[in-house]
Protein backbone atom coordinates (compact mmCIF):
# COMPACT_ATOMS: atom_id res chain seq x y z
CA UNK A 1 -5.12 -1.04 -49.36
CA UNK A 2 -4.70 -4.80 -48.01
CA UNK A 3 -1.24 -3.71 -46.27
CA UNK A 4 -2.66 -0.94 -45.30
CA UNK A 5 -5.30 -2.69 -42.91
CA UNK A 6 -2.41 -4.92 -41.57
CA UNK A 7 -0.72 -2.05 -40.36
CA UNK A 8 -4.18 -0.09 -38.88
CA UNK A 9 -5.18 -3.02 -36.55
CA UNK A 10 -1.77 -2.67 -34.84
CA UNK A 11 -2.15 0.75 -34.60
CA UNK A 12 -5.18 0.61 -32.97
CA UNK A 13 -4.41 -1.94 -30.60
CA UNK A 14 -1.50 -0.23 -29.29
CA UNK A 15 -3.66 2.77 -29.15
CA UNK A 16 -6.35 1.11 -27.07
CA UNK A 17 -3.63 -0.50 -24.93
CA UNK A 18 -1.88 2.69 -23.98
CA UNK A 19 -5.25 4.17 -23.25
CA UNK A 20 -5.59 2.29 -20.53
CA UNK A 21 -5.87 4.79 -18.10
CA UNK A 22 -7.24 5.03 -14.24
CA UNK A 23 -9.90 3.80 -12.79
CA UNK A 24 -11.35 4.03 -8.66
CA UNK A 25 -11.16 0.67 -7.13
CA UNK A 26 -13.88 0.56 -4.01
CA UNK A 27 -12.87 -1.61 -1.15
CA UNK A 28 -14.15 -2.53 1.45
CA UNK A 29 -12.27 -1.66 5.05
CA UNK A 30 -12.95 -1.96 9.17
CA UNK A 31 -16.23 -1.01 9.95
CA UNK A 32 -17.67 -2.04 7.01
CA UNK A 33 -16.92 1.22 5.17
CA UNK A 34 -16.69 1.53 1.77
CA UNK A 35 -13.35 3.40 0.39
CA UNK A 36 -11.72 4.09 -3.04
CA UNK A 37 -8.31 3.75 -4.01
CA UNK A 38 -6.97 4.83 -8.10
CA UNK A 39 -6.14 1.46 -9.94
CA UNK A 40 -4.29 1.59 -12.94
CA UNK A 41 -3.24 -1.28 -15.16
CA UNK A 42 -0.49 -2.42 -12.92
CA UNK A 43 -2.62 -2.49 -10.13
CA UNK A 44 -3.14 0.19 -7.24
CA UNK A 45 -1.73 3.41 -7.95
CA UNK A 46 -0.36 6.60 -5.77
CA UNK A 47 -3.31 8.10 -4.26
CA UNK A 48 -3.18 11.53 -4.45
CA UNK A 49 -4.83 15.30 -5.02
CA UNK A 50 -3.54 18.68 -5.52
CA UNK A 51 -1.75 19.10 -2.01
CA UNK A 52 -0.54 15.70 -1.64
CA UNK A 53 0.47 12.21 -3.23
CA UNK A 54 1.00 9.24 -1.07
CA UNK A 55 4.37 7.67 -2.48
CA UNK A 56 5.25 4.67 0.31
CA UNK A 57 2.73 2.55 2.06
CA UNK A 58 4.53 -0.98 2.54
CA UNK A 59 6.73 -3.11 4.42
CA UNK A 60 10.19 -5.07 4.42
CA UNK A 61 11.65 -7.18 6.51
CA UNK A 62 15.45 -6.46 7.69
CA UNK A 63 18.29 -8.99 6.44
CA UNK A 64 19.21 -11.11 9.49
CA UNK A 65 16.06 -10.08 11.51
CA UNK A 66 12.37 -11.40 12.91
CA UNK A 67 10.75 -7.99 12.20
CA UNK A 68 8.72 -5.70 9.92
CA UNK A 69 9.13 -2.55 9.25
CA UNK A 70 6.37 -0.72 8.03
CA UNK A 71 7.44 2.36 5.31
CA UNK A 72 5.38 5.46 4.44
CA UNK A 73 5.87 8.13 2.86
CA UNK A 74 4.01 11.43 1.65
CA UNK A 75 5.22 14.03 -1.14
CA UNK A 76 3.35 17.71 -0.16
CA UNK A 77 3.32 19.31 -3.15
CA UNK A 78 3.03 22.74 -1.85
CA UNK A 79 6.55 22.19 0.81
CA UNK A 80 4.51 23.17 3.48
CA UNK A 81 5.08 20.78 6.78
CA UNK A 82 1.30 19.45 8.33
CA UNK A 83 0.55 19.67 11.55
CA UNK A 84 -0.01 15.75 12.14
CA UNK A 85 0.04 12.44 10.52
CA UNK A 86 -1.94 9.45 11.72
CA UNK A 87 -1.39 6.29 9.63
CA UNK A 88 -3.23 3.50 10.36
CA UNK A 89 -4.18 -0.13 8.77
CA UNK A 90 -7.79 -0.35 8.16
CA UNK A 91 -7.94 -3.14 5.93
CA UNK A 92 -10.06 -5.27 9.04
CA UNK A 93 -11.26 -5.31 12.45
CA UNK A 94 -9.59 -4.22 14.99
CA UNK A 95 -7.71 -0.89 13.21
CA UNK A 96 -4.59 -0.97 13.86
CA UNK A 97 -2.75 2.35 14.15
CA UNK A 98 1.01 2.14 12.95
CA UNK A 99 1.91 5.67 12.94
CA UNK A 100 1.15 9.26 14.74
CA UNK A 101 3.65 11.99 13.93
CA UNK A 102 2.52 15.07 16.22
CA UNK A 103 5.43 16.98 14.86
CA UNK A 104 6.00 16.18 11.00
CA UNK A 105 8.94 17.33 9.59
CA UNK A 106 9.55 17.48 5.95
CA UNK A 107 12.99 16.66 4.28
CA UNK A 108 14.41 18.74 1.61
CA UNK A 109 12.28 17.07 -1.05
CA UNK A 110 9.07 17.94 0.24
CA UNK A 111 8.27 14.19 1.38
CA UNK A 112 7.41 13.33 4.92
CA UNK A 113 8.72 9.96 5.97
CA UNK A 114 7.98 6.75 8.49
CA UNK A 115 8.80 3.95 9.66
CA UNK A 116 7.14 1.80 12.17
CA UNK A 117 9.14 -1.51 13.29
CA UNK A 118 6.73 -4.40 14.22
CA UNK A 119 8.34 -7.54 15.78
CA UNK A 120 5.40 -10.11 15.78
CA UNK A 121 5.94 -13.25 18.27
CA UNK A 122 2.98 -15.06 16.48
CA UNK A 123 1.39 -15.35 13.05
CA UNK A 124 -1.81 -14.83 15.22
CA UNK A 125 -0.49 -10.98 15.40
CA UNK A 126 -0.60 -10.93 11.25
CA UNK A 127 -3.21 -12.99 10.58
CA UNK A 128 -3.94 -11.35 6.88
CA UNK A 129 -0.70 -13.85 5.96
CA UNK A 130 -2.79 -17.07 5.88
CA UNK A 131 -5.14 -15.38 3.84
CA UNK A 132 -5.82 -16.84 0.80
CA UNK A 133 -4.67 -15.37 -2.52
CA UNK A 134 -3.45 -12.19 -3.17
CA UNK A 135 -5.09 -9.98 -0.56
CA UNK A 136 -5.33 -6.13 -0.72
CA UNK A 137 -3.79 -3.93 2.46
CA UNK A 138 -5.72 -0.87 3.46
CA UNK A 139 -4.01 1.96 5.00
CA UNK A 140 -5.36 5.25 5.87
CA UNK A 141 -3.53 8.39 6.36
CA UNK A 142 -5.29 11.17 8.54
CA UNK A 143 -3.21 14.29 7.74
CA UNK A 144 -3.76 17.65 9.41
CA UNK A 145 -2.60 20.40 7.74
CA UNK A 146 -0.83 23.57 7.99
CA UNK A 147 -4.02 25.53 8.17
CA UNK A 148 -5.75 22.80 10.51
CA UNK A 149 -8.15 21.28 7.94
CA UNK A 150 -7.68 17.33 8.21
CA UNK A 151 -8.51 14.91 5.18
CA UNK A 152 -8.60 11.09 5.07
CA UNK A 153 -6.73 9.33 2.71
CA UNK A 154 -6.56 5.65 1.59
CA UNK A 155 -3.72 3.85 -0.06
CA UNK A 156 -3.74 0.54 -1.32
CA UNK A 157 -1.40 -2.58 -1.18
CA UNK A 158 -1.19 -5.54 -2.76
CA UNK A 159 -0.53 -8.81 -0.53
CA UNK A 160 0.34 -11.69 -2.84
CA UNK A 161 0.24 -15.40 -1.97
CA UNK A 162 3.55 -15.77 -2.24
CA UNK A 163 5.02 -12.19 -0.68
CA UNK A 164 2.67 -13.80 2.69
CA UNK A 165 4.73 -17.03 2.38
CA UNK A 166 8.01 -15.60 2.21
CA UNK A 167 7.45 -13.36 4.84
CA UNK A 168 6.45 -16.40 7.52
CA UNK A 169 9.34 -17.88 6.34
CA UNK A 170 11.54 -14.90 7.29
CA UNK A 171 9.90 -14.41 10.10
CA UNK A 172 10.04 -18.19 11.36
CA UNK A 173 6.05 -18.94 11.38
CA UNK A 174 6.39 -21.29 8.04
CA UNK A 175 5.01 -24.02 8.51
CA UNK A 176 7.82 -27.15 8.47
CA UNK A 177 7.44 -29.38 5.51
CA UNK A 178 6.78 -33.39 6.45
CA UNK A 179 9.53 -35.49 5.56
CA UNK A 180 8.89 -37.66 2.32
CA UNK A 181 8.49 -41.42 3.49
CA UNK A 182 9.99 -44.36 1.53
């Protein structure tokens, strides 16, 4: 019976751990409004319903260049093209719309994809990147559909402290270090 509870309590800890689940996160965006995102144990998940799942909402930064490139990317479940998609980062005052696609088309895997190059002269254009912290990156996607309803979704994205500082470094708006005195 003694091994017996040695072996339980693992059990149920690993139980408990992979029972983790999803929870709705509620940020808040421009305006003031109040949105939820999913959140799962790693941290925001793919928001998503029975017609679509938001797979892409990020950036990257080319090798060799002083731009961003902002990535999206929607799976519709159903294969059916919308009639528009509006992306747009919410996450402050002013919004700042990245993407309107007036004519969506679909590649063979059902996924609807974006890209919207940004080539900031100043960190004053990005000023979320001297933000403290790990900050969290609100973008909503307005997407029109096939039959003309049109729903808002919001995805979230993490910002760490470091991710900010390597992209002013790549970008050139690091701040240069003072040289150690003697």
């Amino acid at each position: 019976m003694h091994r017996l509870r040695f072996l339980i309590l693992p059990l149920l800890l690993l139980l408990a751990a992979c029972a983790g689940g999803s929870y709705i996160m509620v940020l808040t965006a421009a305006g003031g409004k109040k949105v939820q995102v999913p959140l799962g144990p790693g941290g925001p998940q793919e928001t998503e319903n029975s017609e679509i799942r938001i797979s892409l909402a990020t950036f990257s930064i080319p090798p060799g260049k002083k731009e961003m490139l902002f990535l999206f990317a929607v799976l519709f479940k159903k294969g059916v093209p919308p009639k528009r998609v509006q992306v747009d980062d919410v996450s402050e005052d002013p919004v700042t719309p990245l993407v309107d696609d007036k004519s969506p088309k679909l590649e063979p895997d059902h996924i609807w994809r974006a890209i919207h190059p940004f080539v900031p002269t100043s960190v004053d254009q990005v000023p979320w990147l001297n933000y403290e912290g790990t900050t969290m990156r609100i973008y909503r996607f307005t997407i029109t559909f096939a039959d003309g309803h049109t729903e808002k979704f919001y995805q979230a994205t993490p910002m760490p402290a470091f991710v900010k500082d390597y992209v002013k470094d790549r970008l050139g708006f690091a701040k240069p270090t003072a040289p150690e005195s003697n």
